[in-house]
Protein backbone atom coordinates (compact mmCIF):
# COMPACT_ATOMS: atom_id res chain seq x y z
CA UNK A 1 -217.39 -166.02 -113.61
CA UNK A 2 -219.43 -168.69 -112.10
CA UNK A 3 -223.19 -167.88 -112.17
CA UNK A 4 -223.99 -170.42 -109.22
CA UNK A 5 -224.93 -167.18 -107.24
CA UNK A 6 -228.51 -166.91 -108.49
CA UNK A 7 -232.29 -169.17 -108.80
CA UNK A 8 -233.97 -168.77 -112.13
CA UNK A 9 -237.08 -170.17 -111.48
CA UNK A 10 -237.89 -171.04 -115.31
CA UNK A 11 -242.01 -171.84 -114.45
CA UNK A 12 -242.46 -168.14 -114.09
CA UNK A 13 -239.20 -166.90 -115.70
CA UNK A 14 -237.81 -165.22 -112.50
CA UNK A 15 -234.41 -164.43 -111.21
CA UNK A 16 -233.28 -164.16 -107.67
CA UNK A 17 -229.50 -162.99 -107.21
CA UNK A 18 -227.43 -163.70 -104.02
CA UNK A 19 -226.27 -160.85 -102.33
CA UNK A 20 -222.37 -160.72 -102.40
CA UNK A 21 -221.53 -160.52 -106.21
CA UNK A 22 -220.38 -157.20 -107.61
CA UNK A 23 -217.51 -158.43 -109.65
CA UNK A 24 -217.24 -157.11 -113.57
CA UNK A 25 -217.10 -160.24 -114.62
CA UNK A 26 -220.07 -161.65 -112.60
CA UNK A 27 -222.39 -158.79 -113.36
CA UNK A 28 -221.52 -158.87 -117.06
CA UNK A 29 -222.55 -162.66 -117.49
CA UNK A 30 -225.63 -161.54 -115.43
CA UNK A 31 -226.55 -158.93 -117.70
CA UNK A 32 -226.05 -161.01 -120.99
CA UNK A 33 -228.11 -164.28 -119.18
CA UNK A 34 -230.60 -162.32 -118.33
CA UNK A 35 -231.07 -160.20 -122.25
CA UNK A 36 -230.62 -164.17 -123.53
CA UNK A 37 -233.47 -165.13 -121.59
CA UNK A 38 -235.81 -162.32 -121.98
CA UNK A 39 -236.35 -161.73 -117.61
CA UNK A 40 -238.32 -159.14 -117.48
CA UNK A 41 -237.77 -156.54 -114.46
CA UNK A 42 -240.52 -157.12 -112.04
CA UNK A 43 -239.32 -160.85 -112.38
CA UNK A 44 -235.71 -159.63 -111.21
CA UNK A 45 -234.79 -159.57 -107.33
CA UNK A 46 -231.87 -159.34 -105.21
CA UNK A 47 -230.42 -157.83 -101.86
CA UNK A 48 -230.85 -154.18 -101.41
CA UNK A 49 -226.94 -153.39 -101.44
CA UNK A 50 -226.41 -155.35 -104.47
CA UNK A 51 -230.32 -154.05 -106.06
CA UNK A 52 -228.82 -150.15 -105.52
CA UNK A 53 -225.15 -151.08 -107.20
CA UNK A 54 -226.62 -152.32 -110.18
CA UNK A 55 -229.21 -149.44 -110.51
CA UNK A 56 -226.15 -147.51 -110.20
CA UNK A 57 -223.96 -149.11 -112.87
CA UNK A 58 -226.80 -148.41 -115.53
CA UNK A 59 -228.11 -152.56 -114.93
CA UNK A 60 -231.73 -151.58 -115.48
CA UNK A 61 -231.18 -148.49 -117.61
CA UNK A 62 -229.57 -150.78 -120.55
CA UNK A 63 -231.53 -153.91 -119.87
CA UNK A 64 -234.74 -152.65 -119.51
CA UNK A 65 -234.71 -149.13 -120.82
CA UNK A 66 -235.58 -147.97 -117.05
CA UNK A 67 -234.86 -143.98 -116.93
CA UNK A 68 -233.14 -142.67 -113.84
CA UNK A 69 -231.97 -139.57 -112.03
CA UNK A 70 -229.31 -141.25 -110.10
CA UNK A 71 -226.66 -139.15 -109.45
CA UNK A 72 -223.50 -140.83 -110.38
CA UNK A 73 -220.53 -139.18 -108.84
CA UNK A 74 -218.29 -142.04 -108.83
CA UNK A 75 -218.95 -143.22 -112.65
CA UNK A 76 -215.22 -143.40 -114.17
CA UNK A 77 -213.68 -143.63 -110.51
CA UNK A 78 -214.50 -146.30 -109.11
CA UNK A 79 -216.44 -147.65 -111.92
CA UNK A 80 -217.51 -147.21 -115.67
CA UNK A 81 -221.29 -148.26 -116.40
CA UNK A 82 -222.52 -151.40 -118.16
CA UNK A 83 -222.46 -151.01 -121.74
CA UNK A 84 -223.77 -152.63 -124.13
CA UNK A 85 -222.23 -154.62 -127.62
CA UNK A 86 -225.73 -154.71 -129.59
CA UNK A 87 -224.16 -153.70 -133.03
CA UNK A 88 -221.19 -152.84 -134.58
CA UNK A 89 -221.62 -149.05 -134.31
CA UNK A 90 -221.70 -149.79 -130.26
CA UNK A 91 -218.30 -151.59 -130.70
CA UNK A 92 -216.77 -148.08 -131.11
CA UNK A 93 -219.06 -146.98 -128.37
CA UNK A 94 -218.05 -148.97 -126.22
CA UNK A 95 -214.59 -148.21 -126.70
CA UNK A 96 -214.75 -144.99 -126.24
CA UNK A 97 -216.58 -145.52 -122.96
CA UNK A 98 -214.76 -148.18 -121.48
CA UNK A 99 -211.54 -146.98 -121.98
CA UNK A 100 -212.24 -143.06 -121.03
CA UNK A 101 -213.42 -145.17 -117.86
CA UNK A 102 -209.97 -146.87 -117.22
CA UNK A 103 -208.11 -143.78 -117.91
CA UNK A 104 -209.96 -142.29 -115.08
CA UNK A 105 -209.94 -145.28 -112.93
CA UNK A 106 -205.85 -144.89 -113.26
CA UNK A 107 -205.92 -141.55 -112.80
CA UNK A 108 -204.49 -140.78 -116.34
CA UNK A 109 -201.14 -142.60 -115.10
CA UNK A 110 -199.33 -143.87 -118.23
CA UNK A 111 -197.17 -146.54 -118.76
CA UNK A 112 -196.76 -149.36 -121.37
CA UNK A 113 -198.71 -151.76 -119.11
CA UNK A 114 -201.65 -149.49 -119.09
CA UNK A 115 -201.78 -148.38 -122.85
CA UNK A 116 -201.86 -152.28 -123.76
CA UNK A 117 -204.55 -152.36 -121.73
CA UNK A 118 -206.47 -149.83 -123.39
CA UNK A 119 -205.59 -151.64 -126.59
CA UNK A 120 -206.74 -155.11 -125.30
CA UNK A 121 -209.84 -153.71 -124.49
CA UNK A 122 -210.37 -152.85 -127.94
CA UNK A 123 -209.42 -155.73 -129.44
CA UNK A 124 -212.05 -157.74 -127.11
CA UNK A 125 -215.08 -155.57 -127.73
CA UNK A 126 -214.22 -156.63 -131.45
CA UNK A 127 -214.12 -160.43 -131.16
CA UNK A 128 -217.15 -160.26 -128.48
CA UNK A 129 -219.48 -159.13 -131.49
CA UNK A 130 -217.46 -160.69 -134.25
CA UNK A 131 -217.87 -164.18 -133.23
CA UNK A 132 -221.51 -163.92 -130.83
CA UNK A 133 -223.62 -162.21 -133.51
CA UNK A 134 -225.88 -161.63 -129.86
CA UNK A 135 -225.72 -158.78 -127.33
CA UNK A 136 -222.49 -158.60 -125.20
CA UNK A 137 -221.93 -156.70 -121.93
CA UNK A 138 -218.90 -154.87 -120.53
CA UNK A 139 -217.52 -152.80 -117.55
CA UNK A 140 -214.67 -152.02 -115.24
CA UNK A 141 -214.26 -151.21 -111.81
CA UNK A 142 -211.74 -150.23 -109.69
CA UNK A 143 -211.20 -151.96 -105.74
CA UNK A 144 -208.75 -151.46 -103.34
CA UNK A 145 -206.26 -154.21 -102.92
CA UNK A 146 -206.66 -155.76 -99.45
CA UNK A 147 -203.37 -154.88 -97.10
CA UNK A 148 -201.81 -152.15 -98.77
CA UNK A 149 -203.63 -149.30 -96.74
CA UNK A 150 -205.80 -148.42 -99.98
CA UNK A 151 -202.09 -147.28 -101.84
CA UNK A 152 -203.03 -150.11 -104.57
CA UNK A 153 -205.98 -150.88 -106.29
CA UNK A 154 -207.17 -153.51 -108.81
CA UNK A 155 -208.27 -152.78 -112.13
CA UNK A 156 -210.83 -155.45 -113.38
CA UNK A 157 -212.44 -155.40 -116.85
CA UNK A 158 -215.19 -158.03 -117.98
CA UNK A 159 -217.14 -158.52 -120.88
CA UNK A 160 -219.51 -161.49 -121.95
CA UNK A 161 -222.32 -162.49 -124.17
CA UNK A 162 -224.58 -165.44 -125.26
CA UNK A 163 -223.76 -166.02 -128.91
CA UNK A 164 -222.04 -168.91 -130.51
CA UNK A 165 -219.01 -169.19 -128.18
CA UNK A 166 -215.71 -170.48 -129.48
CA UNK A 167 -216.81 -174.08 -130.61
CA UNK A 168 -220.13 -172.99 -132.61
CA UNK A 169 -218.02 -169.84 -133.98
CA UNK A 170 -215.18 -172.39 -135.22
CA UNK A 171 -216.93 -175.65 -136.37
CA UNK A 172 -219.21 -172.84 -138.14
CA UNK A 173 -216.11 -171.74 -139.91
CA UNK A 174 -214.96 -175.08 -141.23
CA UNK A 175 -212.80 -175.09 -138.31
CA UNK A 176 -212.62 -178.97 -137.35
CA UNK A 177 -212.31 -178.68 -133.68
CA UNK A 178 -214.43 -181.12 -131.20
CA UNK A 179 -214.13 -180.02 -127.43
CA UNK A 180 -214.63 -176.89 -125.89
CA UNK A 181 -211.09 -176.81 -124.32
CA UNK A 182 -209.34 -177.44 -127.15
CA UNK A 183 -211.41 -174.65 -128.98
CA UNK A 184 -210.25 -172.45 -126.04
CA UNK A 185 -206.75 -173.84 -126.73
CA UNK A 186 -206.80 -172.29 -130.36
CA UNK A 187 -208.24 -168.94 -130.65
CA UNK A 188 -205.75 -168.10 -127.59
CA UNK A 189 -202.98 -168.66 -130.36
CA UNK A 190 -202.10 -165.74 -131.59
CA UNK A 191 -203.00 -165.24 -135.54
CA UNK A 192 -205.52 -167.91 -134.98
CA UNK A 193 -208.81 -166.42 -136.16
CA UNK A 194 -212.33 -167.76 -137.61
CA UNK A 195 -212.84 -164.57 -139.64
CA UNK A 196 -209.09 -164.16 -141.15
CA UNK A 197 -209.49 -164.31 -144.86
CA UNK A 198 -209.72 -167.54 -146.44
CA UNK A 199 -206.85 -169.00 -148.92
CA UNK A 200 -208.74 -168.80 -152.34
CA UNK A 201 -210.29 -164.88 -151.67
CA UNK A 202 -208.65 -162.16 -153.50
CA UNK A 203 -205.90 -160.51 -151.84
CA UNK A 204 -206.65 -157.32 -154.29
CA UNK A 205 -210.33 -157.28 -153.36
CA UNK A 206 -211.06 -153.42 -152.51
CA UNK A 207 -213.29 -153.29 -149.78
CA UNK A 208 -216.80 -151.15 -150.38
CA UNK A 209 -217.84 -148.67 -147.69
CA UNK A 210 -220.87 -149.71 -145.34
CA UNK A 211 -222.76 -146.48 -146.22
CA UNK A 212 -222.15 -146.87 -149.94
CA UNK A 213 -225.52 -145.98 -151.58
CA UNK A 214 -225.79 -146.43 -155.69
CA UNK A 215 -223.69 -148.44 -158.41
CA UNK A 216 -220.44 -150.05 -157.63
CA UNK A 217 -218.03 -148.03 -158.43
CA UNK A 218 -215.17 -150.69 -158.33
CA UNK A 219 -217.06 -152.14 -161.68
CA UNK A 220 -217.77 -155.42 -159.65
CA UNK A 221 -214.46 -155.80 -158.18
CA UNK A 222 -215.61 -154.43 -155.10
CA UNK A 223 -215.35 -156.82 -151.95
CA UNK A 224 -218.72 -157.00 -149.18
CA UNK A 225 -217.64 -155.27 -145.85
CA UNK A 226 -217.17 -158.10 -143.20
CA UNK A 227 -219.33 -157.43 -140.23
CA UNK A 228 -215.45 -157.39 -138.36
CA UNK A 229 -212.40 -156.22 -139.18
CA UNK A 230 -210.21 -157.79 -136.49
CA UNK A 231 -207.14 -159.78 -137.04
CA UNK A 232 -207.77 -162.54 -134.36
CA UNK A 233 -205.04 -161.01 -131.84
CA UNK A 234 -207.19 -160.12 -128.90
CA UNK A 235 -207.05 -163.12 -126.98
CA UNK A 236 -203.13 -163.29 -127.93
CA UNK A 237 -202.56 -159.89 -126.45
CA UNK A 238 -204.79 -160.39 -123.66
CA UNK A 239 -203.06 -163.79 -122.21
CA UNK A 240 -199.61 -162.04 -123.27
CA UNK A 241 -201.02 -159.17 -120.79
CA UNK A 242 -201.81 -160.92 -118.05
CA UNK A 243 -198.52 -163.09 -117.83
CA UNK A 244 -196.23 -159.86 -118.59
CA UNK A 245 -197.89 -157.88 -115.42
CA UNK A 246 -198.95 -161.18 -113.25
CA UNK A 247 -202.64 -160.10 -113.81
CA UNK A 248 -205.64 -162.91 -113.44
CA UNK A 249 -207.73 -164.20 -116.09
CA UNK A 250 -211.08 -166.21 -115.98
CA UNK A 251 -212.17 -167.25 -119.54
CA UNK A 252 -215.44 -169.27 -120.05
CA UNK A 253 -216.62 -170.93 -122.99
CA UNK A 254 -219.18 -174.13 -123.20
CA UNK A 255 -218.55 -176.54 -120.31
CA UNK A 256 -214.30 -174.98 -119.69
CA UNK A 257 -213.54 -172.35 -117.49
CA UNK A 258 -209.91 -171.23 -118.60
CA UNK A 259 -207.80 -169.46 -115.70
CA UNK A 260 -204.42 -168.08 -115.27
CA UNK A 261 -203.48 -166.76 -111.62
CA UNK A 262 -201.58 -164.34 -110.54
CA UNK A 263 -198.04 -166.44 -110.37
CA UNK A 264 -198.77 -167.46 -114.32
CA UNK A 265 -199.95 -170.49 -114.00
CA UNK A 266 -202.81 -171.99 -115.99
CA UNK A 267 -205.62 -174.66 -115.92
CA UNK A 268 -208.75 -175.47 -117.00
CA UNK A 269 -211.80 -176.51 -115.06
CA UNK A 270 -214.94 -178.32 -116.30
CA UNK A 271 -218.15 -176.69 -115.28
CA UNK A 272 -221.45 -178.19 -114.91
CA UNK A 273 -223.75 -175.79 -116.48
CA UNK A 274 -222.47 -175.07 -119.70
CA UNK A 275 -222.22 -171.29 -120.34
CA UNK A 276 -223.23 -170.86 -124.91
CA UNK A 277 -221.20 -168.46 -125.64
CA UNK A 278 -218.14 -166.11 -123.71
CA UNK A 279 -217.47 -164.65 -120.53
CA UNK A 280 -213.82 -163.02 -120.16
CA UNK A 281 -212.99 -161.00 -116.86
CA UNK A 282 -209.52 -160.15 -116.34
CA UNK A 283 -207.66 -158.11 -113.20
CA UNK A 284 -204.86 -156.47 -112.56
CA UNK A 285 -202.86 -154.39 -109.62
CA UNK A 286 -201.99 -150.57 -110.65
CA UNK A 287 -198.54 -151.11 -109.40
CA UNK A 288 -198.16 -154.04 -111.51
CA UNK A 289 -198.91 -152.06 -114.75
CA UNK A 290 -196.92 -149.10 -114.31
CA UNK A 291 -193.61 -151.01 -113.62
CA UNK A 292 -191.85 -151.34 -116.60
CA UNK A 293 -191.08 -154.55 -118.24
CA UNK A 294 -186.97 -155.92 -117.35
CA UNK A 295 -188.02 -157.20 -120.95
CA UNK A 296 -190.74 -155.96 -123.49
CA UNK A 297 -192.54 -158.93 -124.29
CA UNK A 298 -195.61 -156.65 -125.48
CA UNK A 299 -193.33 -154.35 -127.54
CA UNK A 300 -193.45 -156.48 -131.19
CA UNK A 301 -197.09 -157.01 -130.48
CA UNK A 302 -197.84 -153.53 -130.02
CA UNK A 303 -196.39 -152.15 -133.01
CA UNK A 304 -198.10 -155.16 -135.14
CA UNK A 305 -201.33 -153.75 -133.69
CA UNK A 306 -200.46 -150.42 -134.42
CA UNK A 307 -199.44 -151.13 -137.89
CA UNK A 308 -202.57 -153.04 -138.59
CA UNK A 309 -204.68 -150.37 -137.39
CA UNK A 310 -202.92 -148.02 -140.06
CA UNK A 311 -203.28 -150.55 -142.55
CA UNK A 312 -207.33 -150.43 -141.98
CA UNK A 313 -207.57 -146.37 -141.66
CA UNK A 314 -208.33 -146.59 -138.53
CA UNK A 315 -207.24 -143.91 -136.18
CA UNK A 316 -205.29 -144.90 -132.89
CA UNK A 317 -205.72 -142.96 -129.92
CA UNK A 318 -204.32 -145.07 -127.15
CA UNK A 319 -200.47 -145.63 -127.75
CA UNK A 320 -199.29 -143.69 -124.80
């Protein structure tokens, strides 16, 4: 998550990369920096390895609208490509890509551990574009885990963007919240939530289609469409996640990087360079999601998801 590995040279707006990151979550706050600060390709170098991976994930094709014929036999086994979060409609998009990508990555395994992912994944492409209002990034990729004699792998997704980030987004919202960590500290909570409806709105508003063309035909009692529909649970779920199957989280927000390794445990660092807006990568081992939980702590959480989901109309295709 640390962006250390690269020189922008800001005279001539150029960008040199190091050669030895290929991480989701690296590569994702590379892509978003980069969009944020308008690099243009020529101005863009790096190693050849790392020059012909990110060709290969789709890095040019989506930041600079550079066509290919790169044949990409590996896309949704070892890797899915970079996609974008421009818009809404690309939330769905990138859904459905992502996740297709995962399913292949595990090789259509199922277990709980797995299907919350899915779900997480979901819930995060939501909140990236519900709270940056900016163009967001996300992948996955699949590596072997060192030691095992390639019968494990780790599963690593990553998105991140350079929109408000979680202090902007919450002082924004009336939220009255001064540090970055702390800010961290809250949306974690789960039912915390910038966009949950306010106190004094009508709980009987009826919500108006985005494509609705013409008069209202609520009479005026017709509520605006938010630009999200989440319910603030995506970070809950996600840190819930991680703990549950001992994956690892990096979270960075402002000047905090927010981590939780392997064993559970949890700190928070201060960085330097402040990052406006969020980068998320999290990883886990295969073998760790398909065990089965002694007890489900993701079971209530899952069915409130679910429910919700039925609640807005929308379709859910990845309970297992």
């Amino acid at each position: 998550m640390n962006l250390d590995g690269f020189t922008h040279d800001k005279e001539y707006n150029s960008i040199f990369v190091d050669c030895d990151h290929f991480s989701p979550g690296y590569l994702t706050a590379l892509a978003a920096y980069i969009k944020a600060n308008n690099i243009p390709e020529r101005a863009f170098d790096t190693c050849s390895d790392l020059m012909s991976y990110l060709k290969t994930i789709g890095f040019h094709k989506e930041l600079w609208q550079i066509d290919d014929n790169i044949n990409r036999t590996n896309c949704g086994r070892t890797y899915s490509p970079l996609t974008p979060l421009r818009n809404p409609a690309d939330v769905d998009l990138a859904n459905t890509t992502i996740n297709s990508c995962i399913r292949e990555l595990v090789n259509h395994e199922r277990s709980e551990g797995i299907a919350s992912l899915l779900r997480v994944v979901g819930e995060l492409h939501d909140n990236v574009w519900s709270h940056g209002k900016s163009t967001g990034f996300s992948m996955a990729q699949r590596t072997r885990v060192p030691y095992t004699d390639g019968k494990d792998s780790y599963i690593e997704f990553a998105l991140a963007d350079k929109g408000l980030g979680f202090l902007e987004e919450l002082n924004r919202a009336k939220i009255n919240i001064k540090d970055h960590r702390i800010a961290i500290e809250w949306c974690i909570q789960e039912g915390n939530s910038s966009k949950l409806k306010k106190s004094d709105e009508n709980d009987w508003t009826q919500r108006l289609p985005e494509d609705l063309l013409g008069a209202d035909p609520m009479m005026g009692f017709g509520g605006e469409v938010p630009d999200n529909n989440h319910q603030g649970l995506g970070l809950a779920h996600l840190i819930r996640l991680v703990i549950d199957y001992k994956g690892e989280l990096q979270l960075c927000t402002g000047d905090t990087l927010f981590r939780i390794d392997e064993f559970g445990n949890h700190s928070y660092e201060k960085l330097n360079n402040e990052w406006k807006g969020v980068a998320i990568s999290c990883r886990f081992k295969m073998s760790k999601l398909k065990q089965p939980l002694k007890k489900n702590t993701l079971e209530d959480s899952s069915r409130k998801h679910i429910i919700m989901e039925r609640l807005r109309g929308v379709k859910n295709d990845q309970s297992i």
